[in-house]
N, C-alpha and C. Protein backbone atom coordinates (compact mmCIF):
# COMPACT_ATOMS: atom_id res chain seq x y z
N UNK A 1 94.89 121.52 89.30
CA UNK A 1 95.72 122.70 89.12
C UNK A 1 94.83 123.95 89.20
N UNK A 2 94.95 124.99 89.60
CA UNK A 2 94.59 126.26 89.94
C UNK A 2 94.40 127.23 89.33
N UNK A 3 93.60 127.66 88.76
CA UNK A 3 93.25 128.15 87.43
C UNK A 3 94.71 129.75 87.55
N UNK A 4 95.28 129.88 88.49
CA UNK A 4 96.13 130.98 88.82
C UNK A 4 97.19 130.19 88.30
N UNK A 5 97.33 129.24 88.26
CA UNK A 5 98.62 128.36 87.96
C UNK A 5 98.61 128.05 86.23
N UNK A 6 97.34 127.30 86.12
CA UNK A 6 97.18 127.51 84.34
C UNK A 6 97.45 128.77 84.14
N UNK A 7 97.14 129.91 84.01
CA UNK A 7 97.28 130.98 83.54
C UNK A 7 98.94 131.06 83.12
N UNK A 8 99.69 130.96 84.80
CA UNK A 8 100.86 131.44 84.48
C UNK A 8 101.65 130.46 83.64
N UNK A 9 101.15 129.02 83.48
CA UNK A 9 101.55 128.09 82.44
C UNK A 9 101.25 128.56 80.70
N UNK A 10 100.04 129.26 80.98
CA UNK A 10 99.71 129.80 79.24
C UNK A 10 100.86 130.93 78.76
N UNK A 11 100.60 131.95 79.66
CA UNK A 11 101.44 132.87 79.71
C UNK A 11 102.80 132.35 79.39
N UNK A 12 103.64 131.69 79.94
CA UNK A 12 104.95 130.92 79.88
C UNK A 12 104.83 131.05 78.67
N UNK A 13 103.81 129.91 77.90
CA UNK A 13 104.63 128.80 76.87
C UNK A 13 104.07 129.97 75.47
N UNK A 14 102.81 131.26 76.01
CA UNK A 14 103.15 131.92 74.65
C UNK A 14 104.03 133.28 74.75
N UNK A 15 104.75 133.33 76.11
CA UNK A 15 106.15 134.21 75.34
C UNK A 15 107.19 133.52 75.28
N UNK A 16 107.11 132.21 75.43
CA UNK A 16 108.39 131.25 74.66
C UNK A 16 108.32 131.20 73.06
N UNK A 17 106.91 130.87 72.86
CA UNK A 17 106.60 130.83 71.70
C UNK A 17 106.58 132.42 70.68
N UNK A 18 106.41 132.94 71.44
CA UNK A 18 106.66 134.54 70.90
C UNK A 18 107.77 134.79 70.99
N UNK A 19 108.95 134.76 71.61
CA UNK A 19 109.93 135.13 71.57
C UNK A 19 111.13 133.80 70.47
N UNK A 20 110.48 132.86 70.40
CA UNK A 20 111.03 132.03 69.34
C UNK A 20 110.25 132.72 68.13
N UNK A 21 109.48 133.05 67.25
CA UNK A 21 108.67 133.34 66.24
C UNK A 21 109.60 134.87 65.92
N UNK A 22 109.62 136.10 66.96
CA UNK A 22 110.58 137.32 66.81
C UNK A 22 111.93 137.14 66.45
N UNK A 23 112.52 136.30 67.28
CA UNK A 23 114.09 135.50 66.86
C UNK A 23 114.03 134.84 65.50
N UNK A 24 113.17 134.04 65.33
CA UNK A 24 113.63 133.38 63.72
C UNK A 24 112.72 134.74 62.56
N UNK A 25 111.94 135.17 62.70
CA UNK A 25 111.89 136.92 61.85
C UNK A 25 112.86 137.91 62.11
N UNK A 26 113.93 138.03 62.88
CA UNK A 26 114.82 138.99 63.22
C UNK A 26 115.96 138.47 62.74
N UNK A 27 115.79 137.12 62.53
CA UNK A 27 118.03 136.09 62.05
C UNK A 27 117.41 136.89 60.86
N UNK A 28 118.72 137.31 60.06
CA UNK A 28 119.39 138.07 58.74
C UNK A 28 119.39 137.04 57.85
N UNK A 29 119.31 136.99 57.10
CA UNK A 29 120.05 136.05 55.87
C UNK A 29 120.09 136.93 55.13
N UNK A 30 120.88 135.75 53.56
CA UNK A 30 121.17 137.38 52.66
C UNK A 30 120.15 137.56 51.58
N UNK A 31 118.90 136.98 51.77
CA UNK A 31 118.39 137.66 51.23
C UNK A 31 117.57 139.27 51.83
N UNK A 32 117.50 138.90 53.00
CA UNK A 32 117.15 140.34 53.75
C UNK A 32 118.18 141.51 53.16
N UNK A 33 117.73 142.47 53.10
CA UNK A 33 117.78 144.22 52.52
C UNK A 33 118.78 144.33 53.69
N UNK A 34 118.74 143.91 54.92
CA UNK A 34 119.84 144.55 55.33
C UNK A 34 121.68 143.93 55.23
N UNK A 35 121.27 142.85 54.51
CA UNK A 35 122.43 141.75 54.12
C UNK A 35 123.33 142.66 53.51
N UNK A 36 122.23 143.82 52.88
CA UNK A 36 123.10 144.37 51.36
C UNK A 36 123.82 145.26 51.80
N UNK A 37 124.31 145.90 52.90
CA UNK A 37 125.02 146.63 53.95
C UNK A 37 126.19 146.21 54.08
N UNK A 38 126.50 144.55 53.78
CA UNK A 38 128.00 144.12 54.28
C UNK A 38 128.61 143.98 53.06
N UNK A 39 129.97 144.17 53.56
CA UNK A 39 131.23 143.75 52.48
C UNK A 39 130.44 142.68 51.34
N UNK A 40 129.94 141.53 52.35
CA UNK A 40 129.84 140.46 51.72
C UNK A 40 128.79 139.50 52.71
N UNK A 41 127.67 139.12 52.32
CA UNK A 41 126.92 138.16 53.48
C UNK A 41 126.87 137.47 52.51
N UNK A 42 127.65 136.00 52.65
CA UNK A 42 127.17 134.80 52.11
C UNK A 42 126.00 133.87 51.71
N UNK A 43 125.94 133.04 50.85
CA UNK A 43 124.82 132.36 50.30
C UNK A 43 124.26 131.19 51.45
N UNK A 44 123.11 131.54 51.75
CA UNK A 44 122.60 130.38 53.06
C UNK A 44 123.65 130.83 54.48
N UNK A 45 124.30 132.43 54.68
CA UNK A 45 124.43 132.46 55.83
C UNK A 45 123.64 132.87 56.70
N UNK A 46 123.89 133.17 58.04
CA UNK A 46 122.90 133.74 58.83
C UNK A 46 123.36 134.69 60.12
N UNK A 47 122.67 135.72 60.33
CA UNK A 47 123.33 136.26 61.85
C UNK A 47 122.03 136.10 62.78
N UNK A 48 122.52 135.27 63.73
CA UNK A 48 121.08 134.80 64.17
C UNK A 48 120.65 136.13 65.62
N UNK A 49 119.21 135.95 65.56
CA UNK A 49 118.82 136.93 66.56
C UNK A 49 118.79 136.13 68.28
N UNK A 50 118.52 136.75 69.48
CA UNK A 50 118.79 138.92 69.20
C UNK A 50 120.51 139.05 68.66
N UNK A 51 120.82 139.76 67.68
CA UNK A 51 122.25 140.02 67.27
C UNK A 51 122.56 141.16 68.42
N UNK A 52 124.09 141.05 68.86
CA UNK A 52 124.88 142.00 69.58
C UNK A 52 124.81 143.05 68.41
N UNK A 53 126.11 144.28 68.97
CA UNK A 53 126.21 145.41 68.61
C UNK A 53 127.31 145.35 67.19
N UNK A 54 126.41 145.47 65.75
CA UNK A 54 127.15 145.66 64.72
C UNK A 54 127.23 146.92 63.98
N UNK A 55 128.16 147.24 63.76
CA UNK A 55 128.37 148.65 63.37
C UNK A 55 129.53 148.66 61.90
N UNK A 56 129.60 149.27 61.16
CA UNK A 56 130.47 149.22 59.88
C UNK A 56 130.39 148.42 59.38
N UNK A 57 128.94 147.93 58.74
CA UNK A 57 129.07 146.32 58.40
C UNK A 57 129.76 146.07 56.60
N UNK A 58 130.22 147.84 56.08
CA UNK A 58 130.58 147.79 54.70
C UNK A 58 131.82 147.00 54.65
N UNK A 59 132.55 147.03 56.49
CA UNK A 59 133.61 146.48 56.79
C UNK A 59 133.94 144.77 56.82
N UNK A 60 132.55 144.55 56.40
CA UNK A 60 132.23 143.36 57.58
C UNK A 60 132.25 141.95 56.70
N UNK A 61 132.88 140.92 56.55
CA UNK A 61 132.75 140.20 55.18
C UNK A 61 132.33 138.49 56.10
N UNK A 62 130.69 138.04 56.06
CA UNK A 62 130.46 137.01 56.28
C UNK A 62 130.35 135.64 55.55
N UNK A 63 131.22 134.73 55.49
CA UNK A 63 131.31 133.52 54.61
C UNK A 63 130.13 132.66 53.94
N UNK A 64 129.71 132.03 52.85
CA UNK A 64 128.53 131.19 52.47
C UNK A 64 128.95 130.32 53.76
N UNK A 65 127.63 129.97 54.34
CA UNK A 65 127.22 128.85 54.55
C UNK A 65 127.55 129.26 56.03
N UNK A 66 127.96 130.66 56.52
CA UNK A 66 128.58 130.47 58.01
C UNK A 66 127.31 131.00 59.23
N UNK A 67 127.18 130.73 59.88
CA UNK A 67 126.30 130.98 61.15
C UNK A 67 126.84 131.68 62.24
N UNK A 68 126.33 132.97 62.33
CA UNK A 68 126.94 133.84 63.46
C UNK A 68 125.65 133.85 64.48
N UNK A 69 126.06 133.30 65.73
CA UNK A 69 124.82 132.69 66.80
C UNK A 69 124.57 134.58 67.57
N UNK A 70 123.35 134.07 68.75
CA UNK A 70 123.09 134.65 69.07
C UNK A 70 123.85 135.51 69.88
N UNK A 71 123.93 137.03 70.30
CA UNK A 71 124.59 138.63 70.98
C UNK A 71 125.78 138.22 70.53
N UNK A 72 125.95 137.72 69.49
CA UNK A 72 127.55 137.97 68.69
C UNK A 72 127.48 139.56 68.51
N UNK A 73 129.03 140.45 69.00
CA UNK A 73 129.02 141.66 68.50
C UNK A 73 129.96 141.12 67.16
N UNK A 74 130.12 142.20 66.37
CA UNK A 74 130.85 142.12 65.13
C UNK A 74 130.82 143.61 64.43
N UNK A 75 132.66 144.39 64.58
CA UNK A 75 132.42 145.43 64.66
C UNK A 75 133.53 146.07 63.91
N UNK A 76 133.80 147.01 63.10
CA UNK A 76 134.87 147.42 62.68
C UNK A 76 134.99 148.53 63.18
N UNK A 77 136.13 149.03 63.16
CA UNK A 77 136.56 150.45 63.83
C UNK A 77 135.76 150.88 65.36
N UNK A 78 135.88 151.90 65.51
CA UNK A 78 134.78 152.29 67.03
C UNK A 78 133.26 153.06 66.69
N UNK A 79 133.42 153.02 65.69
CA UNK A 79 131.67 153.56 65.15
C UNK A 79 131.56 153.39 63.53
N UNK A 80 129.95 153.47 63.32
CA UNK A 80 129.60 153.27 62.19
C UNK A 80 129.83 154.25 61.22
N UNK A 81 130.43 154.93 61.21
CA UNK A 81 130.58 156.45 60.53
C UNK A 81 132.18 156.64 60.00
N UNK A 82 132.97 155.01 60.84
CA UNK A 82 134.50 155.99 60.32
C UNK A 82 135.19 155.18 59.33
N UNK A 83 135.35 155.67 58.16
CA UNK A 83 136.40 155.42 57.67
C UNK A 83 137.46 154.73 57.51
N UNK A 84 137.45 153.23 57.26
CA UNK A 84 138.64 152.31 57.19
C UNK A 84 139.84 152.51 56.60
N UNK A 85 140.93 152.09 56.61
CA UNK A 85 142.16 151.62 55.76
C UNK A 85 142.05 150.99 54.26
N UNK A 86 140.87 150.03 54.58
CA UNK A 86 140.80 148.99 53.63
C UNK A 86 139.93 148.06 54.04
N UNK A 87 139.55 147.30 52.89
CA UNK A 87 137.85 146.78 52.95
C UNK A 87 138.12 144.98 52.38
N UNK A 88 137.55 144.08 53.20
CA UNK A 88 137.00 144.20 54.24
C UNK A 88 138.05 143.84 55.56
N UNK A 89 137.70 144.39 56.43
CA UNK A 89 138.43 144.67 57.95
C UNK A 89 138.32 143.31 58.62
N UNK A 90 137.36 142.62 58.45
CA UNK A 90 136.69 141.47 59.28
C UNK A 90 136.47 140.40 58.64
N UNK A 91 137.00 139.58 58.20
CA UNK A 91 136.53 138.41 57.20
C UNK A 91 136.72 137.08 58.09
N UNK A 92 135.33 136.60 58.07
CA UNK A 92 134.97 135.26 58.35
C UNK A 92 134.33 134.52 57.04
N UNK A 93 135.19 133.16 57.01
CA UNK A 93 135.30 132.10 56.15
C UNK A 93 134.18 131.43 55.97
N UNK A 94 134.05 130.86 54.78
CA UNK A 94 132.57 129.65 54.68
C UNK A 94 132.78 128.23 55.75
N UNK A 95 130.98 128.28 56.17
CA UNK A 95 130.82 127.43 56.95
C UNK A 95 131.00 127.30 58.45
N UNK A 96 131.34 128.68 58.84
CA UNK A 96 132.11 128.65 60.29
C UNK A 96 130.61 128.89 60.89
N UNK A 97 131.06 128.41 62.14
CA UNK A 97 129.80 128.59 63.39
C UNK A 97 130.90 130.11 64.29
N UNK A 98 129.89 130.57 64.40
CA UNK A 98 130.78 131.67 66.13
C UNK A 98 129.42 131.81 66.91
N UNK A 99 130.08 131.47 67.91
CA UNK A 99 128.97 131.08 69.37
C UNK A 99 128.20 131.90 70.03
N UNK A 100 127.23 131.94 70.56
CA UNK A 100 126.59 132.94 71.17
C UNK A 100 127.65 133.83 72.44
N UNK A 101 127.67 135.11 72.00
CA UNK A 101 127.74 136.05 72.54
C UNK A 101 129.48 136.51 72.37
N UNK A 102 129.94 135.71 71.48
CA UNK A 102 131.56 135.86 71.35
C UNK A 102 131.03 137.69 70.76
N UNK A 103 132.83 138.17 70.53
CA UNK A 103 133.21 139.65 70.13
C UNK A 103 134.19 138.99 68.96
N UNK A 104 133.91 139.71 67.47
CA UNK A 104 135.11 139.85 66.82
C UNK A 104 135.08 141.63 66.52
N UNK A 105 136.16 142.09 66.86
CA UNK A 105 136.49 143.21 67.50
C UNK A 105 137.53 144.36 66.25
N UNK A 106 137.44 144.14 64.80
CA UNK A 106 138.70 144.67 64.50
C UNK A 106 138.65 146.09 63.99
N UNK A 107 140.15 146.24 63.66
CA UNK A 107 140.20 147.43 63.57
C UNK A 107 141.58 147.88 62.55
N UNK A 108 142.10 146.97 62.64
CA UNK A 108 142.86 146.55 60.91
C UNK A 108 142.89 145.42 60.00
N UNK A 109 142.77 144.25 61.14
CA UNK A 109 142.84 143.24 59.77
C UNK A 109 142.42 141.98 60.83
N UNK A 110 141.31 141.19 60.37
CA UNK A 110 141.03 139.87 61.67
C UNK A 110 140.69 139.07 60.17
N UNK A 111 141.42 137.78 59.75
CA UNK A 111 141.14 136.97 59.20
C UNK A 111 140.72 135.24 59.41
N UNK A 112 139.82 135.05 59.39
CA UNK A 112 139.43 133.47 60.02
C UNK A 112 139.12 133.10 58.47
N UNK A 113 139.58 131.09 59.03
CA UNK A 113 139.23 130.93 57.36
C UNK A 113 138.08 129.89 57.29
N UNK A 114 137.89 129.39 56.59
CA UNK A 114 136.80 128.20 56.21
C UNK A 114 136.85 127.37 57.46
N UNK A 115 135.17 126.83 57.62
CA UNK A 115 135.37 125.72 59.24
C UNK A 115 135.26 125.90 60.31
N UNK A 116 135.70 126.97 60.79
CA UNK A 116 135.88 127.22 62.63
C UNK A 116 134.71 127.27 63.02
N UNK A 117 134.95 126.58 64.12
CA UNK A 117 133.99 126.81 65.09
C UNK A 117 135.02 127.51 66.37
N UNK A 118 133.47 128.50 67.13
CA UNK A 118 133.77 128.77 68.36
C UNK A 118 132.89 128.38 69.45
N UNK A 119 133.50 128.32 70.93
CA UNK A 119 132.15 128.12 72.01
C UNK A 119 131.80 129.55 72.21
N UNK A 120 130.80 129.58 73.08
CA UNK A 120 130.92 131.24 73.52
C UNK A 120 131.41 131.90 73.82
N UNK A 121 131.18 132.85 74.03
CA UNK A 121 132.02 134.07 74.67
C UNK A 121 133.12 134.32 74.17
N UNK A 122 133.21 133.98 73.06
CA UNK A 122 134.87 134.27 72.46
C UNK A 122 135.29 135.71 71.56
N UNK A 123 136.38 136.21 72.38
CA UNK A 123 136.61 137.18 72.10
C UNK A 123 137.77 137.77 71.14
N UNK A 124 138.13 138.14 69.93
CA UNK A 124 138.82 137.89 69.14
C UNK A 124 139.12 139.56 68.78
N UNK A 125 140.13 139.96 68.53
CA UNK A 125 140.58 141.93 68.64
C UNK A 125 141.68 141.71 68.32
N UNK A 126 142.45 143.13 67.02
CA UNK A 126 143.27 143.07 66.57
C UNK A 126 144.06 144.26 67.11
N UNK A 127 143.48 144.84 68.19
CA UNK A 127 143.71 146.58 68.54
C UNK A 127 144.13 146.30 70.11
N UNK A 128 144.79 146.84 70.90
CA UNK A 128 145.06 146.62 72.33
C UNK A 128 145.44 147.83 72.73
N UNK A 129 145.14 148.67 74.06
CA UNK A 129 145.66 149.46 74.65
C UNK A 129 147.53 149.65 74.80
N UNK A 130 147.43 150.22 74.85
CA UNK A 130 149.03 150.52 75.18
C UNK A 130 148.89 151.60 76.57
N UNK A 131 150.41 151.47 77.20
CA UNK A 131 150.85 151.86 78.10
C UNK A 131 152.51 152.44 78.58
N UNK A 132 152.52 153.05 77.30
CA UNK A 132 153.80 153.42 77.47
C UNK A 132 154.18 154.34 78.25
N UNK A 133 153.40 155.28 78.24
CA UNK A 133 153.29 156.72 79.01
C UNK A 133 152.72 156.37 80.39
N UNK A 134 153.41 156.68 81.50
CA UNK A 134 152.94 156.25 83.36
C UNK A 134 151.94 157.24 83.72
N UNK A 135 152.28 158.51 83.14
CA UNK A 135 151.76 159.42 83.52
C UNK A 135 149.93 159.61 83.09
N UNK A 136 149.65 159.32 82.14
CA UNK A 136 148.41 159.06 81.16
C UNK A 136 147.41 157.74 81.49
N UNK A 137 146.21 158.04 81.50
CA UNK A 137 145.84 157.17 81.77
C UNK A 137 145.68 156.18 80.71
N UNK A 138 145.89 154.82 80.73
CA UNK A 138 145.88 153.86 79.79
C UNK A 138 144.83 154.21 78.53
N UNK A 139 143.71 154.16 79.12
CA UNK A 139 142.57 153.86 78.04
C UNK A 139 142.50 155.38 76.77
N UNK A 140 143.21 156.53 77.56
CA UNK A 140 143.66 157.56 76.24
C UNK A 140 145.01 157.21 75.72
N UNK A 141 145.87 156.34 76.12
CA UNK A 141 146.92 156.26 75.45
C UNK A 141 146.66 155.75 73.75
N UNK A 142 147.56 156.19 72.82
CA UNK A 142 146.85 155.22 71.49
C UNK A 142 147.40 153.85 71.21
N UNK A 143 146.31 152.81 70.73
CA UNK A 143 146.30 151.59 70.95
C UNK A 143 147.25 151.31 69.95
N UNK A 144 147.58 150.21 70.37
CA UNK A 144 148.40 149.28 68.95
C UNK A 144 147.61 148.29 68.02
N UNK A 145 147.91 148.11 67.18
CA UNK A 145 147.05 147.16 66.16
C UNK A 145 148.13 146.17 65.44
N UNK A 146 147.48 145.17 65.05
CA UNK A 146 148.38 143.86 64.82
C UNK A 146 147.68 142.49 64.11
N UNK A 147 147.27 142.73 62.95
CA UNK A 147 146.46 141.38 62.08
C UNK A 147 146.11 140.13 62.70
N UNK A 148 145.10 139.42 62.88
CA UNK A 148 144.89 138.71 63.19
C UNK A 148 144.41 137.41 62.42
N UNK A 149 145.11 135.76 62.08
CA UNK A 149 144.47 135.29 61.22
C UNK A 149 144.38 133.97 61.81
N UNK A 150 143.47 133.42 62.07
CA UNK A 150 143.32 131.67 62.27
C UNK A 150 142.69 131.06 61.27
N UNK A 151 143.44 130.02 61.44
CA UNK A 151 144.27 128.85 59.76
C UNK A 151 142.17 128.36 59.80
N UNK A 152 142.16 127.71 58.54
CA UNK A 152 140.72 126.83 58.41
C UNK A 152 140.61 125.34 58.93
N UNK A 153 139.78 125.47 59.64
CA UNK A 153 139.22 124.36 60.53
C UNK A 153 139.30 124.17 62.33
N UNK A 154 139.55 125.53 62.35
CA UNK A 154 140.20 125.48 63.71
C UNK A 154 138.91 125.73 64.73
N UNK A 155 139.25 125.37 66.10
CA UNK A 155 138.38 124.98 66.88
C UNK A 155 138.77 125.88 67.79
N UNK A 156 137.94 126.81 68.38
CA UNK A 156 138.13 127.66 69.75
C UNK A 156 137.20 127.21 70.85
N UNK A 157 137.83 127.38 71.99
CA UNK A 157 136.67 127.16 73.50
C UNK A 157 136.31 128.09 73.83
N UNK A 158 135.16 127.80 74.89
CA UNK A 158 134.64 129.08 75.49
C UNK A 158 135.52 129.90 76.02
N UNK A 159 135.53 131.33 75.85
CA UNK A 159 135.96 132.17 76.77
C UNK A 159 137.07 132.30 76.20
N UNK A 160 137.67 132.22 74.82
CA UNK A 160 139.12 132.08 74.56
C UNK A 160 139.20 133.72 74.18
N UNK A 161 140.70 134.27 74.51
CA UNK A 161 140.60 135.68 74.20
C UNK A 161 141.78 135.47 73.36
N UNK A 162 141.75 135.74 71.49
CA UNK A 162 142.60 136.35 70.53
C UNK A 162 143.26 137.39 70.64
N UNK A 163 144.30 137.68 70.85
CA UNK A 163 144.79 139.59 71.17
C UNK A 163 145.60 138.99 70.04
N UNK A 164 145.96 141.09 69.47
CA UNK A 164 146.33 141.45 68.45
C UNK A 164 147.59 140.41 68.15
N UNK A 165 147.86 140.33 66.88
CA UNK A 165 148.95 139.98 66.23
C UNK A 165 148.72 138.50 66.31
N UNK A 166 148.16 137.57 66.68
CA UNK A 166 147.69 136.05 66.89
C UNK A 166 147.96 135.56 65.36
N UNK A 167 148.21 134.58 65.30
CA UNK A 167 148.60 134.00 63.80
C UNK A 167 148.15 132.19 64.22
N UNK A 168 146.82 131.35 63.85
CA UNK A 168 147.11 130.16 64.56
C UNK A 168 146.53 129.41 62.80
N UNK A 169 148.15 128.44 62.98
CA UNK A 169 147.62 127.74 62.02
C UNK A 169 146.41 126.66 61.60
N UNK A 170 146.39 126.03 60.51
CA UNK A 170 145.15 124.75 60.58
C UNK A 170 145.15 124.07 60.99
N UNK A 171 143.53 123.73 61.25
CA UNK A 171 143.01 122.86 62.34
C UNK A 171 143.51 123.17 63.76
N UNK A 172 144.00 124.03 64.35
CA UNK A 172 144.49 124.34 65.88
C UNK A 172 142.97 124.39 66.63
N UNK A 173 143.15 123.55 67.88
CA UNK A 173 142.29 123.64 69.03
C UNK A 173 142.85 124.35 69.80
N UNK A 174 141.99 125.48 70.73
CA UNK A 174 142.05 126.27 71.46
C UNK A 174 141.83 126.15 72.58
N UNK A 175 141.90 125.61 73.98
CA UNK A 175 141.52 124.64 75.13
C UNK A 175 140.32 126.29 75.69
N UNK A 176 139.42 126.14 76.38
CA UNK A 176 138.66 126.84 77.09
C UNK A 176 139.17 128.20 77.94
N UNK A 177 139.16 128.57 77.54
CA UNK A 177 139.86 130.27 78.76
C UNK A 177 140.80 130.69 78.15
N UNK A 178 141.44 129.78 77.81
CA UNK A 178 143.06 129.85 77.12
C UNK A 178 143.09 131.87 76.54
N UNK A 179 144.32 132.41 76.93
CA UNK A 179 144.85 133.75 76.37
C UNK A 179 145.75 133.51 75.60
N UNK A 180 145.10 133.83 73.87
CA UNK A 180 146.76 133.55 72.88
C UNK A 180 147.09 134.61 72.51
N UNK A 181 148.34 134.90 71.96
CA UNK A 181 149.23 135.91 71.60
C UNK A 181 150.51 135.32 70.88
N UNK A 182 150.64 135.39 69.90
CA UNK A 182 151.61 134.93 69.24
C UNK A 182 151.65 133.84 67.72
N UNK A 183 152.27 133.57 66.93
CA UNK A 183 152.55 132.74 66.29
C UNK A 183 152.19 130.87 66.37
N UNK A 184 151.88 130.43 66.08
CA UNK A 184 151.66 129.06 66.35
C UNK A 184 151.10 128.22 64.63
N UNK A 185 151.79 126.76 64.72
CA UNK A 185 152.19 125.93 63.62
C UNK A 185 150.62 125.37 63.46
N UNK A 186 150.34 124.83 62.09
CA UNK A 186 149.15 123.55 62.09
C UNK A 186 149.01 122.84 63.11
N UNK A 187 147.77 122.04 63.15
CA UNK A 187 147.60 121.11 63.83
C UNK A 187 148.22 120.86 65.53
N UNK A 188 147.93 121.80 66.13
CA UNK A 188 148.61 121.81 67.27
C UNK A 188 147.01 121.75 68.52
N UNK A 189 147.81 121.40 69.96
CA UNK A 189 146.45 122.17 71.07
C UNK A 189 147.28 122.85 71.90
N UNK A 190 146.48 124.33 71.98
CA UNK A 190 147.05 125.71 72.68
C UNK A 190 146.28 125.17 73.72
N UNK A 191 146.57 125.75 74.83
CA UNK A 191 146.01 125.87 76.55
C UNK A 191 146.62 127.09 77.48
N UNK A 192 145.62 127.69 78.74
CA UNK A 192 146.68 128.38 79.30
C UNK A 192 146.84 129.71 79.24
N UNK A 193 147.19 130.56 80.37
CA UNK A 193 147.23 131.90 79.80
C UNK A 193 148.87 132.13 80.50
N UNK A 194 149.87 132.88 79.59
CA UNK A 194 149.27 132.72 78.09
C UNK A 194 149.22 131.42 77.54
N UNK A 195 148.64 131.02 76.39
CA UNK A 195 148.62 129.89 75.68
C UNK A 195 149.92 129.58 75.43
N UNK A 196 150.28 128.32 75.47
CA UNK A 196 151.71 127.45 74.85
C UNK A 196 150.66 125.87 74.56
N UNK A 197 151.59 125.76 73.56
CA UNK A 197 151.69 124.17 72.48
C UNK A 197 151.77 123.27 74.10
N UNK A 198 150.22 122.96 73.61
CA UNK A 198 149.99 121.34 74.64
C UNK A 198 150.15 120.43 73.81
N UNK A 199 150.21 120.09 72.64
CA UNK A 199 150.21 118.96 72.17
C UNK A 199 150.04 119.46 70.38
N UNK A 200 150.94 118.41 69.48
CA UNK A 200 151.32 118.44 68.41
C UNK A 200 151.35 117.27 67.57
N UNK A 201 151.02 117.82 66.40
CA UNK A 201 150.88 116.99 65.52
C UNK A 201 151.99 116.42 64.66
N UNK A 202 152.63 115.23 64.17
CA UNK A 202 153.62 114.65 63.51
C UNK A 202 153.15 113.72 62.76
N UNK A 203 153.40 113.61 61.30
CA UNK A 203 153.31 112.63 60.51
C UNK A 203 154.18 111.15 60.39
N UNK A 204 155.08 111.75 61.46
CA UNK A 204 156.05 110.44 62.06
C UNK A 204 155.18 109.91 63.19
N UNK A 205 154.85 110.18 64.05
CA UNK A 205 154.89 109.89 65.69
C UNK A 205 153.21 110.19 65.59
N UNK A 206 152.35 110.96 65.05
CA UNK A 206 151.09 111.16 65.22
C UNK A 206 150.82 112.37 66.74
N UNK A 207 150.03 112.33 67.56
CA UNK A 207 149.88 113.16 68.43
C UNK A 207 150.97 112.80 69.89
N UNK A 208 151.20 113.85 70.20
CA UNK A 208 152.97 114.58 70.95
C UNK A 208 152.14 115.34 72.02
N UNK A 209 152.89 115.38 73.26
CA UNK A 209 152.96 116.16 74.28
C UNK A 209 154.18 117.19 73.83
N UNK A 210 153.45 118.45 74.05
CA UNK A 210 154.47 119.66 74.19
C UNK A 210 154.58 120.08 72.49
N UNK A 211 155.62 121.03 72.91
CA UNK A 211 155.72 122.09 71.53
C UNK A 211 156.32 121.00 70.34
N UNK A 212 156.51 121.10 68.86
CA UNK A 212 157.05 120.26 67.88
C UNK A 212 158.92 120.92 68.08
């Protein structure tokens, strides 16, 4: 091997190794000083590094035991400076995983409970543009807002997008891409944009094709 080639092999493996050593000194826990910023950072949780863009974290309420992975944003209102309704805006449950690089997005009320997991990229917002006015361009029109809460134990896929007003009961799986909007029972699997009941749960019959 070529002493040009070792080199770029040393090089490699010590900014792997450097950039693993910055990442586990940069994950939060609550005993870190900046834990003391949120609503609430749980006992043995973590926001692991590099963290996305967090802002209002007085808003921000993280569960014992839950793991928020890596460029998770997590954000209340549109800046760190404004003024909520009511505290906390964002509450994630004990024990939950959320995946590298998902968005929880709120801006009145996003409730997740104990358990969930997400894959990545999952994007979860209680606020949506509106478009009532033709004349205006969308993104100044003012948005609508609409609570958001998924039941404990529930399972999301990659890429799943939550819009406002979402209500999904326990244990619900979320199939990959899937767009939900709406109301939905325990124990069910959403798919689909928009999402509809792939399959349901019965204490008669056990697991069902289609809505209950």
């Amino acid at each position: 091997m070529s002493q040009r080639l070792q080199f770029r092999h040393f090089l490699g493996s010590l900014i792997r190794s450097t950039r693993r050593y910055l990442n586990e000194v940069a994950t939060v826990g609550p005993d870190d000083p900046y834990a003391r910023e949120f609503f609430y950072f749980g006992r043995a949780a973590a926001l692991m590094a590099p963290q996305g863009v967090v802002y209002n974290e007085r808003y921000l309420s993280i569960g014992d035991e839950t793991l928020i992975g890596p460029n998770v944003c997590l954000t209340a209102g549109i800046s760190g400076e404004q003024e909520m309704l009511s505290a906390p805006v964002v509450t994630i449950g004990k024990k939950c995983i959320i995946g590298r690089g998902s968005h929880i997005i709120g801006h009145w009320s996003i409730q997740l409970g104990d358990e969930i997991q997400t894959g990545p990229y999952v994007y979860i917002t209680d606020q949506n543009h509106s478009y009532e006015n033709p004349d205006e361009p969308v993104g100044w029109q003012t948005p609508t807002v609409a609570a958001v809460r998924i039941g404990s134990g529930s399972w999301l896929g990659a890429n799943v997008v939550i819009l406002p007003g979402t209500v999904l009961g326990r244990n619900t799986t979320v199939a990959a891409g899937a767009v939900v909007r709406g109301e939905f029972p325990d124990h069910v699997v959403l798919g689909g944009v928009p999402a509809k009941v792939l399959r349901h749960y019965s204490t008669d019959g056990g697991w069902q094709s289609g809505a209950p």
